[in-house]
N, C-alpha and C. Protein backbone atom coordinates (compact mmCIF):
# COMPACT_ATOMS: atom_id res chain seq x y z
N UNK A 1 -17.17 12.11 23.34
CA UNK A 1 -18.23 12.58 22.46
C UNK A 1 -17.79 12.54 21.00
N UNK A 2 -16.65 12.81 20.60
CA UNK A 2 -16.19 13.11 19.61
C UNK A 2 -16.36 11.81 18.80
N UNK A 3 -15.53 10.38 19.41
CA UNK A 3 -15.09 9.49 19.33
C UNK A 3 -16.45 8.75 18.84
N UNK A 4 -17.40 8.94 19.70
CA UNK A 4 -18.88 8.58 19.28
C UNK A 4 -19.28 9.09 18.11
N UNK A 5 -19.19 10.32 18.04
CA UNK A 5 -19.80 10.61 16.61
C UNK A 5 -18.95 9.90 15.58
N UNK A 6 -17.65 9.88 15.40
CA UNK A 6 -17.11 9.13 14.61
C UNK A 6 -17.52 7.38 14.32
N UNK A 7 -17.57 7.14 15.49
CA UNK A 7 -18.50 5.33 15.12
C UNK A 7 -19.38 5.14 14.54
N UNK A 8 -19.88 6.37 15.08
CA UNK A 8 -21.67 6.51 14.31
C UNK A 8 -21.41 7.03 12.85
N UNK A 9 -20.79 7.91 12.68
CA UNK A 9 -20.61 8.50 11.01
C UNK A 9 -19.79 7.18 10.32
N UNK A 10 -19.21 6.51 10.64
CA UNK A 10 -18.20 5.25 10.33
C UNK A 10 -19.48 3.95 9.98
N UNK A 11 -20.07 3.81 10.97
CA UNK A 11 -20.82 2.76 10.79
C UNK A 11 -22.44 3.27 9.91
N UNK A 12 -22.30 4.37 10.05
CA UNK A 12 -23.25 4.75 9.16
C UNK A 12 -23.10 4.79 7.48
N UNK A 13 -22.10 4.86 7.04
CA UNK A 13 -21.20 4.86 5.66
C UNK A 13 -21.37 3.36 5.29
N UNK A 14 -20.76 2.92 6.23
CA UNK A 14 -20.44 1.37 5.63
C UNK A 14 -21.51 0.57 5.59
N UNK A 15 -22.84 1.38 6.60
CA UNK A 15 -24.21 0.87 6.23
C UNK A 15 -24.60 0.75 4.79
N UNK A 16 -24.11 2.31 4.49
CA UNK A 16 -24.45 2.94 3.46
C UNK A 16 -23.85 2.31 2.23
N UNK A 17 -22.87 1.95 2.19
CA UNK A 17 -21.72 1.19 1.23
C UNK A 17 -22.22 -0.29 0.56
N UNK A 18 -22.18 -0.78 2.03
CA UNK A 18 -22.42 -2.16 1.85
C UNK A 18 -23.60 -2.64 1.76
N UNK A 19 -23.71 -3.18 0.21
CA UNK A 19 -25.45 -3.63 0.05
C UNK A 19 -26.45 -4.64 1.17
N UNK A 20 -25.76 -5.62 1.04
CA UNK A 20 -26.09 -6.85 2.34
C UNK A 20 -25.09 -6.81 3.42
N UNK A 21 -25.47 -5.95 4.37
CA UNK A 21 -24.75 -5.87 5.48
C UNK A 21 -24.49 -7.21 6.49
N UNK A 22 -25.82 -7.57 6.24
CA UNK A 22 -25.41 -9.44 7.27
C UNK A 22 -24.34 -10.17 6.42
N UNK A 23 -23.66 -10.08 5.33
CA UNK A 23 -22.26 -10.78 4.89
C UNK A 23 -21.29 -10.09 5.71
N UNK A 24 -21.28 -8.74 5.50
CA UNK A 24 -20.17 -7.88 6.44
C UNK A 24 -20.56 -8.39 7.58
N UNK A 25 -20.98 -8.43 8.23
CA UNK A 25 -21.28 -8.62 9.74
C UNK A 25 -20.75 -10.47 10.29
N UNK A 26 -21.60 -10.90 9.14
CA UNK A 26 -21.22 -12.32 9.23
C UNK A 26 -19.27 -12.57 9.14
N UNK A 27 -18.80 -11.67 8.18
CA UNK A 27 -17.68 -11.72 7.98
C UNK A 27 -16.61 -11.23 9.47
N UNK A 28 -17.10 -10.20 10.38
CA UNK A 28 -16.68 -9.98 10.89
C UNK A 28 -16.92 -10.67 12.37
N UNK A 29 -17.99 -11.68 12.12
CA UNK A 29 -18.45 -12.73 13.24
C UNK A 29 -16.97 -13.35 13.41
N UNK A 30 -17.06 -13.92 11.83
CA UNK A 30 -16.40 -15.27 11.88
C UNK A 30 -15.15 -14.91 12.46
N UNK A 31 -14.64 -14.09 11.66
CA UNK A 31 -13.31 -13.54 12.43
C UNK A 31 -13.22 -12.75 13.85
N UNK A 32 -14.14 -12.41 14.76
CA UNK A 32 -13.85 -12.00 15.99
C UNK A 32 -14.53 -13.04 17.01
N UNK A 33 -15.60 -13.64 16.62
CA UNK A 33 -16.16 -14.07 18.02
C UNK A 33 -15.69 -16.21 17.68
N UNK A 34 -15.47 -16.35 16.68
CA UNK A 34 -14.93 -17.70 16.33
C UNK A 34 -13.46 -17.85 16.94
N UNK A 35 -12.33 -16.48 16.79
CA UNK A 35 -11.28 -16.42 17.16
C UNK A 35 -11.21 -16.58 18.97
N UNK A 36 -11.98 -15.86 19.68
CA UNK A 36 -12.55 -15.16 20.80
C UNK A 36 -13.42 -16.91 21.22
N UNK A 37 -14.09 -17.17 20.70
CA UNK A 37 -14.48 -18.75 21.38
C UNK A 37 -14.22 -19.93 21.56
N UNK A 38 -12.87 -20.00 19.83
CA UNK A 38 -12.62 -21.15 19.92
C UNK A 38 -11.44 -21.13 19.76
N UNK A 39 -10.22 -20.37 19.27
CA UNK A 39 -9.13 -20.19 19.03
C UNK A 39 -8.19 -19.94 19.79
N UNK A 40 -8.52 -18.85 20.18
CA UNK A 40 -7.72 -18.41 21.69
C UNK A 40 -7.74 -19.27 22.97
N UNK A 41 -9.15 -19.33 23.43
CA UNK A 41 -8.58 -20.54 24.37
C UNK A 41 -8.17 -21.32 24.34
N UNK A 42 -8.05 -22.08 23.55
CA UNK A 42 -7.19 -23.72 22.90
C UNK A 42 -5.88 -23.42 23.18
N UNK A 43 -5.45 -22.24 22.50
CA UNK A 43 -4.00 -21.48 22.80
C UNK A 43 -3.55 -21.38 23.61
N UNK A 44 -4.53 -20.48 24.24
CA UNK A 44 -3.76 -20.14 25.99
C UNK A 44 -3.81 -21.55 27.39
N UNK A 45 -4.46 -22.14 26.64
CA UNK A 45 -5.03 -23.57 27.72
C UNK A 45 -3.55 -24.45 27.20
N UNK A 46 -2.96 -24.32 26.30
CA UNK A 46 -1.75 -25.46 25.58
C UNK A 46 -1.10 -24.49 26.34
N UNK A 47 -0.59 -23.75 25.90
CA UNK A 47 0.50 -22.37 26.76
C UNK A 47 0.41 -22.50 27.66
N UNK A 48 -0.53 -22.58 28.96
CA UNK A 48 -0.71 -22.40 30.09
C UNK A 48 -0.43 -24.35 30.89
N UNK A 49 -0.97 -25.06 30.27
CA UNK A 49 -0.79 -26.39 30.82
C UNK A 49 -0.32 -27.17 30.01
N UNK A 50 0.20 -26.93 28.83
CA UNK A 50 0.66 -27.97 28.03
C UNK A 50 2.12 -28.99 28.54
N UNK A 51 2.30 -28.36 29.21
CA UNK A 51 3.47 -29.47 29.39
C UNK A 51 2.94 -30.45 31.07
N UNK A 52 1.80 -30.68 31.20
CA UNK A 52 0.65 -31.05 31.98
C UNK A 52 0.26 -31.85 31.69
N UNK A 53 -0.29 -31.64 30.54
CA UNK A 53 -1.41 -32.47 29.42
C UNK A 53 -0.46 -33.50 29.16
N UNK A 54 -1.66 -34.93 28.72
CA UNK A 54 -1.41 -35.72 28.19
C UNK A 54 -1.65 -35.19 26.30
N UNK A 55 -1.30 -36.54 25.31
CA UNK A 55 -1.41 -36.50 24.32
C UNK A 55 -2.63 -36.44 24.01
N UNK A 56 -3.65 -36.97 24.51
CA UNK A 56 -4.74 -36.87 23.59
C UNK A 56 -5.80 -35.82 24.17
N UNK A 57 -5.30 -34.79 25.36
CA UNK A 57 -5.55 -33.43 25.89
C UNK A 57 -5.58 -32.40 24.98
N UNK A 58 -4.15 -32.95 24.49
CA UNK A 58 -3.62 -31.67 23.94
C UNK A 58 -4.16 -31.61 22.03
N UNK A 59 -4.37 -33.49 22.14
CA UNK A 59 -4.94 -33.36 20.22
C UNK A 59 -6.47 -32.73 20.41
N UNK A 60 -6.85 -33.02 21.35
CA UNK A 60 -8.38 -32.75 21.31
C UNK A 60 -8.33 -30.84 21.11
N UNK A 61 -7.31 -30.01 22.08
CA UNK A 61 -7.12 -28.67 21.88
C UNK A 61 -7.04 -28.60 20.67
N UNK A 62 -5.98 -29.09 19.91
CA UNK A 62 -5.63 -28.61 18.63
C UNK A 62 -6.99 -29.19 17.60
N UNK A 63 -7.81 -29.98 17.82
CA UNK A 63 -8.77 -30.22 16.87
C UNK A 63 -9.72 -29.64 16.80
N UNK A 64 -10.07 -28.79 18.42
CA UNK A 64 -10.91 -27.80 18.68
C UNK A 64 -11.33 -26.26 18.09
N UNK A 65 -9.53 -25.92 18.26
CA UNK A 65 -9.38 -24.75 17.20
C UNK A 65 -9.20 -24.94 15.81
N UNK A 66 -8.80 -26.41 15.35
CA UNK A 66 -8.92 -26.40 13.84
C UNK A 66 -10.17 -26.31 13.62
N UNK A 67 -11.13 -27.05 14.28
CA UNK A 67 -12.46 -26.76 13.86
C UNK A 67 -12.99 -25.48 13.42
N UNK A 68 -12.40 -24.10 14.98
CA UNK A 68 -12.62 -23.11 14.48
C UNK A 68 -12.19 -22.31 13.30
N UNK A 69 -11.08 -22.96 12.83
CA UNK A 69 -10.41 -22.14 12.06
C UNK A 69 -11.13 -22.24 10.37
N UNK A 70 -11.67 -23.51 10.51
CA UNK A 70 -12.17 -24.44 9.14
C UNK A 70 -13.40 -23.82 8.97
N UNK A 71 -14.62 -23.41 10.35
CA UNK A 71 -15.45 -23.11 10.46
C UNK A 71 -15.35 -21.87 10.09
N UNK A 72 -15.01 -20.96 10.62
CA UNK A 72 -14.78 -19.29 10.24
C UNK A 72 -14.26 -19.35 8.82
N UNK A 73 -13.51 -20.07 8.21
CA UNK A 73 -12.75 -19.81 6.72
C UNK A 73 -13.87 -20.14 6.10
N UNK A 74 -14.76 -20.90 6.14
CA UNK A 74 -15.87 -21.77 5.25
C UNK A 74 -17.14 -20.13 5.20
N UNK A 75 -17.24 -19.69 6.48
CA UNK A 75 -18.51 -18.62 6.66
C UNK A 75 -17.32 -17.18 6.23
N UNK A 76 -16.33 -17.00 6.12
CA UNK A 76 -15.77 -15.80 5.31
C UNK A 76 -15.49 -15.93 3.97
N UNK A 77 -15.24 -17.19 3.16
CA UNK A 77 -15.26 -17.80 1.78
C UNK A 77 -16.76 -17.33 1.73
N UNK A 78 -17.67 -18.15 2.06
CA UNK A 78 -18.95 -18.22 1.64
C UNK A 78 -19.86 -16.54 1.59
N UNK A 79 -19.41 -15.74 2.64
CA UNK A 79 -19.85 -14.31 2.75
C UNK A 79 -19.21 -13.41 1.45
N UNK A 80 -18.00 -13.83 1.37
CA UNK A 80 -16.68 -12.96 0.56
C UNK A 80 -17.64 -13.20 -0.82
N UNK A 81 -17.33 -14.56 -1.04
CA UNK A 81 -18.36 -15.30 -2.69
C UNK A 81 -19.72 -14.85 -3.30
N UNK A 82 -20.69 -14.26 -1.80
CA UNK A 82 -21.92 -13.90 -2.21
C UNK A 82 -21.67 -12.35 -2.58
N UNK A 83 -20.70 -11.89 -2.03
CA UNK A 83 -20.56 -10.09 -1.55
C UNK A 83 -19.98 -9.82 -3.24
N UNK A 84 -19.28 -10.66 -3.53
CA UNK A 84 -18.40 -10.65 -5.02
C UNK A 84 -19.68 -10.98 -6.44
N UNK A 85 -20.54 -11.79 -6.11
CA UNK A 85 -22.01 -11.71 -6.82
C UNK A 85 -22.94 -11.13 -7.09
N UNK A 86 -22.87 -10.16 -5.73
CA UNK A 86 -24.01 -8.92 -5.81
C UNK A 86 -25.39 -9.94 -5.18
N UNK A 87 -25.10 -10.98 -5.05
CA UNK A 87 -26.45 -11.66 -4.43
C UNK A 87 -26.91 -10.68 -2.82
N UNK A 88 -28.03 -10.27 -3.27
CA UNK A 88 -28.87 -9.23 -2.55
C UNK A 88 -29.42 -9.96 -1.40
N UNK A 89 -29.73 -11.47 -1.50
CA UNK A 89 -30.93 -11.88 -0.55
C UNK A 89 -29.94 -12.29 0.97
């Protein structure tokens, strides 16, 4: 119970704080569910079978998560840039 009210008073602040909340949110996309879809498994799939894999198995992994990594940096640059402008819309 406690723990709840605290999320709620927590996320209620930073409602409160943060003018355009879809940058925060977007910001915290990129970094949890980009990491979580495209990052990690690439990882654990090389870790787990990489010495399995052929070469162009294993480039395709690593181009997979660069993607993610390029993708999430481009939508936390671009969120960070608007949040630093005050752009409202």
């Amino acid at each position: 119970m406690t723990l709840r009210s605290i999320i709620i008073v927590m996320t209620t602040i930073v409602c409160m704080v943060v003018k355009t909340f879809t940058d925060f949110i977007n910001i915290a996309g990129a970094l949890g569910s980009v990491t979580v879809a495209f990052i990690l498994p690439q990882m654990f799939y090389l870790k787990t079978f990489g010495s399995e894999m052929s070469i162009t198995k294993k480039v395709a992994c690593y181009i997979i998560a660069l993607f993610g990594i390029v993708g999430s940096s481009y939508s936390i640059y671009f969120s960070i840039q608007k949040l630093s402008k005050g752009d409202l819309s």
